[in-house]
C-alpha atoms as a PDB file:
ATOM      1  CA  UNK A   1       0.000   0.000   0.000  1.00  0.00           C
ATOM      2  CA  UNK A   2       1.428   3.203  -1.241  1.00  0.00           C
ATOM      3  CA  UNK A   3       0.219   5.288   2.196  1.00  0.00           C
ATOM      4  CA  UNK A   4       1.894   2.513   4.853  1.00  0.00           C
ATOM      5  CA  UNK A   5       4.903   3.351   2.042  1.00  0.00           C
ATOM      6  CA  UNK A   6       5.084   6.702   2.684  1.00  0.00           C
ATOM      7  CA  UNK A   7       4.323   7.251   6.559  1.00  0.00           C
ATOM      8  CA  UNK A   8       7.032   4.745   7.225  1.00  0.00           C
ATOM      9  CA  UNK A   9       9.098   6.935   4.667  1.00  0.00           C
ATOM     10  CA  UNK A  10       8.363   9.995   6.520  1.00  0.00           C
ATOM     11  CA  UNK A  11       8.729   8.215  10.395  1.00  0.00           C
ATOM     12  CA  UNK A  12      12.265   7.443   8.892  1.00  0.00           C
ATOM     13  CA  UNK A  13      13.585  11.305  10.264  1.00  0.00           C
ATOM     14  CA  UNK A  14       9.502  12.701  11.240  1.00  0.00           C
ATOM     15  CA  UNK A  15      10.590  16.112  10.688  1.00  0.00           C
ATOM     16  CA  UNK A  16       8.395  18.267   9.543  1.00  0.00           C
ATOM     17  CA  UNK A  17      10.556  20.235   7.099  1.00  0.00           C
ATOM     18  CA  UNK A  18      12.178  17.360   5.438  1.00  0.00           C
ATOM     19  CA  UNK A  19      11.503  17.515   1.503  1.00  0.00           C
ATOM     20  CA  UNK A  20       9.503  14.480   0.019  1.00  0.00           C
ATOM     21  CA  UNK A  21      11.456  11.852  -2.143  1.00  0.00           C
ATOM     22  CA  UNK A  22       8.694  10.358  -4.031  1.00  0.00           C
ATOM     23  CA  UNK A  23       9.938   7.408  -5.446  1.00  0.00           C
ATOM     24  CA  UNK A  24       7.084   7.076  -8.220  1.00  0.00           C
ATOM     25  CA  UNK A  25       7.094   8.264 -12.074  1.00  0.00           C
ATOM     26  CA  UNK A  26       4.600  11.421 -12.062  1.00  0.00           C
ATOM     27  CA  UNK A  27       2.727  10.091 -15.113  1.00  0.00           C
ATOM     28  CA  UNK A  28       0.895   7.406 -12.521  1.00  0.00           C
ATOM     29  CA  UNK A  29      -1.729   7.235  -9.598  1.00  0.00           C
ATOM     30  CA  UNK A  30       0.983   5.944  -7.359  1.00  0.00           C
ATOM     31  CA  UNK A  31       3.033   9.318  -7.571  1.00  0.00           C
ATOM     32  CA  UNK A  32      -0.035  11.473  -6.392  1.00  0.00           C
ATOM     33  CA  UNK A  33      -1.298   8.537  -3.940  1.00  0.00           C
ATOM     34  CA  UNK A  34       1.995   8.684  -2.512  1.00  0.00           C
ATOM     35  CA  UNK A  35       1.930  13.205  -2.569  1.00  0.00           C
ATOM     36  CA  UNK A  36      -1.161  13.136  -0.794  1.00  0.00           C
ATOM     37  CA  UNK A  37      -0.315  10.629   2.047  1.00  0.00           C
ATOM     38  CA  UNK A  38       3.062  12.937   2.129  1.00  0.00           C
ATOM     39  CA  UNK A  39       1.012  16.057   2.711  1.00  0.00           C
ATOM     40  CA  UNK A  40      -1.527  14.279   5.060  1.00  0.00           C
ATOM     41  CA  UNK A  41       1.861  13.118   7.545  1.00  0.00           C
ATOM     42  CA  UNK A  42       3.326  16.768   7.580  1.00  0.00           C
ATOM     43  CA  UNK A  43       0.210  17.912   8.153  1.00  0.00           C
ATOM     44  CA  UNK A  44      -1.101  15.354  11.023  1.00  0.00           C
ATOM     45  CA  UNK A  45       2.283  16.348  12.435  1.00  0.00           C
ATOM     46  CA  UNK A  46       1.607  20.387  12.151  1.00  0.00           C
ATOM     47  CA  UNK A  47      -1.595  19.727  14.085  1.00  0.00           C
ATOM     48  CA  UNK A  48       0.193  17.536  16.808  1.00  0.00           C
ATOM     49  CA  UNK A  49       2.263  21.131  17.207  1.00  0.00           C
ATOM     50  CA  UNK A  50      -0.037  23.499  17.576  1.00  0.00           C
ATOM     51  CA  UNK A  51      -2.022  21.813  20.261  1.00  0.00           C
ATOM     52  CA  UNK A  52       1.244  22.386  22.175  1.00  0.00           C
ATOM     53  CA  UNK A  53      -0.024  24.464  25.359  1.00  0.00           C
ATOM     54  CA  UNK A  54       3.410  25.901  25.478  1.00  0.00           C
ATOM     55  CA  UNK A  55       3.724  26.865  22.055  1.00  0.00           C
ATOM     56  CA  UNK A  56       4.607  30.447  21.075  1.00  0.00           C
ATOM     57  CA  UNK A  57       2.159  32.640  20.056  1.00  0.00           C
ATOM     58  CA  UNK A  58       4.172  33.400  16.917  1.00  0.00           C
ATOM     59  CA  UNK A  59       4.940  30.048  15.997  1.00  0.00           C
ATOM     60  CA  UNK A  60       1.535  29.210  16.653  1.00  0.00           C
ATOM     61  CA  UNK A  61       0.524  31.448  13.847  1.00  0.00           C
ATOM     62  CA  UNK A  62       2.812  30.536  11.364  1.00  0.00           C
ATOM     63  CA  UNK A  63       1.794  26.434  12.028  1.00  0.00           C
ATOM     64  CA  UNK A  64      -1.894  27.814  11.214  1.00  0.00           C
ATOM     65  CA  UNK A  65      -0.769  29.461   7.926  1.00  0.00           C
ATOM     66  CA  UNK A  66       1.228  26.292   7.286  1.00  0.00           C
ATOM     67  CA  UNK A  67      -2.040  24.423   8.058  1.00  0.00           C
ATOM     68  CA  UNK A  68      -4.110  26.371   5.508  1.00  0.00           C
ATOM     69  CA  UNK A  69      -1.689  25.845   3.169  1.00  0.00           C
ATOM     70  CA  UNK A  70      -1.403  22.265   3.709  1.00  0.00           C
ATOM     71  CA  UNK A  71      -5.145  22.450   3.767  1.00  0.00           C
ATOM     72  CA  UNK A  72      -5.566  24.032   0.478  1.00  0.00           C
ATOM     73  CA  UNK A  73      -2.898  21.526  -0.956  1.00  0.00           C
ATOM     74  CA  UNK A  74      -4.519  18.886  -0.444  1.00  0.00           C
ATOM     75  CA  UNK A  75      -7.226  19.791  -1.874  1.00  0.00           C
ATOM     76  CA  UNK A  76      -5.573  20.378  -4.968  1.00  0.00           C
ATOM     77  CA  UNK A  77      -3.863  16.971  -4.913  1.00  0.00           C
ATOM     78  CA  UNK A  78      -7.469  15.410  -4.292  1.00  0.00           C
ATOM     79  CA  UNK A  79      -9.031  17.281  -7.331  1.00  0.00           C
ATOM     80  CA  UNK A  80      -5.998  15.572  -9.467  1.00  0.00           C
ATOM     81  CA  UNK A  81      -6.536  12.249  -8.605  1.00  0.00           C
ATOM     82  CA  UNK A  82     -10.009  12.584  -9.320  1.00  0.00           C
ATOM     83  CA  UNK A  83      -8.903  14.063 -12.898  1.00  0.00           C
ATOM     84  CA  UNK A  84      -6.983  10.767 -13.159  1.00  0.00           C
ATOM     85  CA  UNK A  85     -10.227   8.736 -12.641  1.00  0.00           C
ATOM     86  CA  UNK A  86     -12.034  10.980 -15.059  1.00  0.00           C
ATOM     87  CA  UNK A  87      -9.460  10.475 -17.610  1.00  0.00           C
ATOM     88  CA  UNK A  88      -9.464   6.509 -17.116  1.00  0.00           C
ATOM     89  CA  UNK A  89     -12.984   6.607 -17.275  1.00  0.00           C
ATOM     90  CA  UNK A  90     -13.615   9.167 -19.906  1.00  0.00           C
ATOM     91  CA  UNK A  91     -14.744   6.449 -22.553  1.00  0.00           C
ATOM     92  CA  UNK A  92     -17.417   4.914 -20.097  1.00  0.00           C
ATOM     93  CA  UNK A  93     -21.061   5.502 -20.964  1.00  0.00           C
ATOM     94  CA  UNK A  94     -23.350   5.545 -18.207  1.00  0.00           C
ATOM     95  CA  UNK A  95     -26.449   3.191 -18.322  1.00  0.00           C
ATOM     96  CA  UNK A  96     -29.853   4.481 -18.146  1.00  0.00           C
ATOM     97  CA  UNK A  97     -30.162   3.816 -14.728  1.00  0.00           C
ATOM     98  CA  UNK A  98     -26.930   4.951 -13.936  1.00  0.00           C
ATOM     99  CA  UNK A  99     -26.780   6.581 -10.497  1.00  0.00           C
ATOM    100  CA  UNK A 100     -24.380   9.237  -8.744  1.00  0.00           C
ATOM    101  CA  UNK A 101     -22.637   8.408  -5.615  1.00  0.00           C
ATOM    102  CA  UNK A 102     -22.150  10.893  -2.497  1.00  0.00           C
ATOM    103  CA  UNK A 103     -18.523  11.466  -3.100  1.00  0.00           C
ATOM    104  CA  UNK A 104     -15.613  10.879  -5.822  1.00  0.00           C
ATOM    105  CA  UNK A 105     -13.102   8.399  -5.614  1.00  0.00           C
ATOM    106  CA  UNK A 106     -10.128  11.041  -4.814  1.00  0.00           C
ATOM    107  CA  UNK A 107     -12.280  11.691  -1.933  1.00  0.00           C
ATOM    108  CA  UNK A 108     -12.591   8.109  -0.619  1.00  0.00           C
ATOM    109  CA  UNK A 109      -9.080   7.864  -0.928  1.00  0.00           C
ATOM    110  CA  UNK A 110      -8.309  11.216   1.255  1.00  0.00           C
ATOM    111  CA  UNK A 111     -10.255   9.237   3.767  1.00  0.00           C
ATOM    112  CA  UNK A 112      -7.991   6.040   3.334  1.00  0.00           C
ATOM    113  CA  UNK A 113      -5.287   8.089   3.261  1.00  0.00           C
ATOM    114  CA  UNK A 114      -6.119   9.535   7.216  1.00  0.00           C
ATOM    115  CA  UNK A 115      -7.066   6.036   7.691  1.00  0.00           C
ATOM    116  CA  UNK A 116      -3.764   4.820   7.150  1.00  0.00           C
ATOM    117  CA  UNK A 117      -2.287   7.480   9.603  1.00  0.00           C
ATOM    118  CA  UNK A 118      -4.569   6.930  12.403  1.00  0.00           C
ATOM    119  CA  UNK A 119      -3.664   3.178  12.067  1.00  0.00           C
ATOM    120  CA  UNK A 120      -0.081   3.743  12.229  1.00  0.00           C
ATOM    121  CA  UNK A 121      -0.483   6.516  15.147  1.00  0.00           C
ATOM    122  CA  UNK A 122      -2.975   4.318  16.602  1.00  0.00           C
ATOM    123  CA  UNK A 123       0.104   1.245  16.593  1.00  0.00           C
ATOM    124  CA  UNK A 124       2.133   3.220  18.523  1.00  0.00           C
ATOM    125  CA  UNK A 125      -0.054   3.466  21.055  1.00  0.00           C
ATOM    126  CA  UNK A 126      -0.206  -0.328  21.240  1.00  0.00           C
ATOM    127  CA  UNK A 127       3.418  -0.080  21.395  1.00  0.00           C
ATOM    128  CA  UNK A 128       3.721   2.814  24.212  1.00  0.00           C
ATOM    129  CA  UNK A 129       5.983   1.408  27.086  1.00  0.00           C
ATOM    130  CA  UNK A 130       5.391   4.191  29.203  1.00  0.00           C
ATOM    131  CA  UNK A 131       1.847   4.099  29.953  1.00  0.00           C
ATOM    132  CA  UNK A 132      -0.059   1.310  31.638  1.00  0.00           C
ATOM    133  CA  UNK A 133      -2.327  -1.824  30.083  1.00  0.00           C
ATOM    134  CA  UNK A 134      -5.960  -0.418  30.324  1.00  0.00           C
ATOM    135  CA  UNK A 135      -4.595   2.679  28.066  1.00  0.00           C
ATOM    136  CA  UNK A 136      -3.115  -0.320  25.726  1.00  0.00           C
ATOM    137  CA  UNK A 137      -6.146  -1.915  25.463  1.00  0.00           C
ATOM    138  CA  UNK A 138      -8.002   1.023  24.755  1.00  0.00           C
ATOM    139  CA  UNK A 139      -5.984   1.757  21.610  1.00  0.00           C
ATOM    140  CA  UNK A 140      -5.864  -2.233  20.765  1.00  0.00           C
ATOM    141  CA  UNK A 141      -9.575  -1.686  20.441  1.00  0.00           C
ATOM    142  CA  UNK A 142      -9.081   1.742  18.362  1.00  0.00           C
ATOM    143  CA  UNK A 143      -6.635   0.351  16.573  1.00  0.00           C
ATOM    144  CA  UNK A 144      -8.915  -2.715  15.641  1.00  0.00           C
ATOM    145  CA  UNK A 145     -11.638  -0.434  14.456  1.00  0.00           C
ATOM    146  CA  UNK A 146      -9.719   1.447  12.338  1.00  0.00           C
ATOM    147  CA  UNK A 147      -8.642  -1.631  10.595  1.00  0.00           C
ATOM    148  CA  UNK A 148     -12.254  -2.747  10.265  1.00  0.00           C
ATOM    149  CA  UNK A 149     -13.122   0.785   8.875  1.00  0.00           C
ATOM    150  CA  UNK A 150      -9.760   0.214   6.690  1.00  0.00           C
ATOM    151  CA  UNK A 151     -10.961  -2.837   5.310  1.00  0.00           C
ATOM    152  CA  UNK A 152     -14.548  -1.698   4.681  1.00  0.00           C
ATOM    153  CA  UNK A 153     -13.746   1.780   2.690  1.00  0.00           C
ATOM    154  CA  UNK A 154     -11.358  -0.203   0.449  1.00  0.00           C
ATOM    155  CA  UNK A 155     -14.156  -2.737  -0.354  1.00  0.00           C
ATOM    156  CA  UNK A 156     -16.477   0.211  -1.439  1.00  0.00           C
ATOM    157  CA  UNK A 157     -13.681   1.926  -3.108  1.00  0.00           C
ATOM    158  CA  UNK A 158     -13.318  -1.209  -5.223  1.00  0.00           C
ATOM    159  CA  UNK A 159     -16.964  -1.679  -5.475  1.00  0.00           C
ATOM    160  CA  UNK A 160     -17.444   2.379  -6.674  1.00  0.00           C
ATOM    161  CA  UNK A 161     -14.979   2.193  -9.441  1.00  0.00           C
ATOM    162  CA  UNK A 162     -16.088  -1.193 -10.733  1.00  0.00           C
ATOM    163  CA  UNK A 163     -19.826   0.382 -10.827  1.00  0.00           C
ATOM    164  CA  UNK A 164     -18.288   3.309 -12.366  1.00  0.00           C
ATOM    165  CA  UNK A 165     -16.144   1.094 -15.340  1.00  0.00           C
ATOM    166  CA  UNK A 166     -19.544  -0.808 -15.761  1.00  0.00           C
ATOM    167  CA  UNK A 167     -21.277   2.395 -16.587  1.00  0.00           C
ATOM    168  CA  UNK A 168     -23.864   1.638 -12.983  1.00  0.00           C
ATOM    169  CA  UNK A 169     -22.364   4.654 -10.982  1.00  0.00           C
ATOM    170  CA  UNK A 170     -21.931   8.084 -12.912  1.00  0.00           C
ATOM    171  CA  UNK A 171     -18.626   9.414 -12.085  1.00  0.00           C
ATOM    172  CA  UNK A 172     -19.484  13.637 -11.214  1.00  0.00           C
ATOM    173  CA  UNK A 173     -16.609  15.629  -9.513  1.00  0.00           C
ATOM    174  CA  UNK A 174     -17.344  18.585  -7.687  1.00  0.00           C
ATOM    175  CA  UNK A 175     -14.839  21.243  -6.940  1.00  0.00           C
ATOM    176  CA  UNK A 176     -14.386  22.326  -3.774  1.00  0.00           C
ATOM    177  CA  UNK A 177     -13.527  26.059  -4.571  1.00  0.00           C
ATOM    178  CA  UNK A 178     -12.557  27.405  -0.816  1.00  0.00           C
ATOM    179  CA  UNK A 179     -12.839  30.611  -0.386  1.00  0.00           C
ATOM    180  CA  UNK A 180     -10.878  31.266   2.123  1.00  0.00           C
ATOM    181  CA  UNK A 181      -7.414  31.520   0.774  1.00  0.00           C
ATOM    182  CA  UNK A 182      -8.671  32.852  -2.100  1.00  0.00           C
ATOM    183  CA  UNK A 183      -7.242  36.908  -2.596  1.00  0.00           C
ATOM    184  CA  UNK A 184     -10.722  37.582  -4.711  1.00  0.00           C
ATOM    185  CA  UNK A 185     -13.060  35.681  -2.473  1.00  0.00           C
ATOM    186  CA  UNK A 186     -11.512  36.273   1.309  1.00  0.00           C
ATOM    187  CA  UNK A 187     -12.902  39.905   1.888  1.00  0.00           C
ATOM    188  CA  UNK A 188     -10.052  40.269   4.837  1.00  0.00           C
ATOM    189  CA  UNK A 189      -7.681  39.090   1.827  1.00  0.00           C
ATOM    190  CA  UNK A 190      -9.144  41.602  -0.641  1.00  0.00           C
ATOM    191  CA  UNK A 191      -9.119  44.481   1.293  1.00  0.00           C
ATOM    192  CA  UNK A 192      -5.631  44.351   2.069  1.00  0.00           C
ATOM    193  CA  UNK A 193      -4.892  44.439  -1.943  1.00  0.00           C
END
């Protein structure tokens, strides 16, 4: 699995600022797969800082504007893998009785994609030596659930694009056009043009 790839790739120095080595060709779904999980582990790991109650103010703020440009990246990576879909699937013609589904794939894979990070997160946990059994357990049970969920979002992956190759499921992206780091759209961004 690209994701487990990549977190263990990024756990190799976990530092925040350390550039991403993707090791896939940029034609293929493996290289953006592998770019989103990249910008889902920095970010996790930006959001594990600023709950720091001792942070700085001032770093503080500059985590957030890393956020929301994590944030906003994401999105962007999302919308291309979804452009890959349509592009394998451009040729498909939907059947009569064709019907829409409540989100794209790109999207069911951003949620693998967090998936796979809890998981991982959720292992160490297991793994703490420095806590005591029942908090352990706890996060055996987590970490059990999130495998379940794992399992069960792949499945219906697999089962949307199938439907969509078939023609059964109509493949309909939506942008997601936030407005918030958006110069024309922001009006505390536009005012200060």
């Amino acid at each position: 699995m690209v994701f487990k790839e990549c977190i263990t790739d990024y756990h190799k120095t976990d530092n925040i600022e350390q550039p991403i080595t993707n090791p896939y060709d940029e034609s293929g779904i493996r290289y953006l797969l592998y770019l989103k999980s990249w910008i889902d582990t920095v970010q996790w790991h930006y959001e594990d800082l600023i709950r720091d109650p001792d942070i700085v103010p001032e770093y503080g703020m500059t985590l957030k504007r890393l956020i929301d440009h994590s944030n906003q990246y994401r999105t962007d990576i999302v919308e291309q893998i979804d452009d890959w879909f349509l592009d394998q699937f451009k040729n498909v013609k939907a059947t009569p009785d064709a019907r829409l589904n409540t989100e794209s794939p790109a999207w069911v894979i951003d949620r693998l994609s967090i998936l796979a990070l809890k998981i991982y997160h959720m292992e160490e946990q297991v793994n703490r030596d420095d806590t005591d059994e029942s908090h352990r357990n706890k996060s055996r049970e987590k970490l059990n659930m999130l495998r379940e969920q794992l399992v069960d979002i792949s499945v219906s992956l697999d089962q949307l694009l199938e439907d969509i190759g078939k023609g059964k499921r109509i493949m309909k992206v939506y942008r997601q056009m936030k407005m918030y780091n958006d110069p024309a759209t922001n009006p505390i961004l536009y005012r200060h043009k």
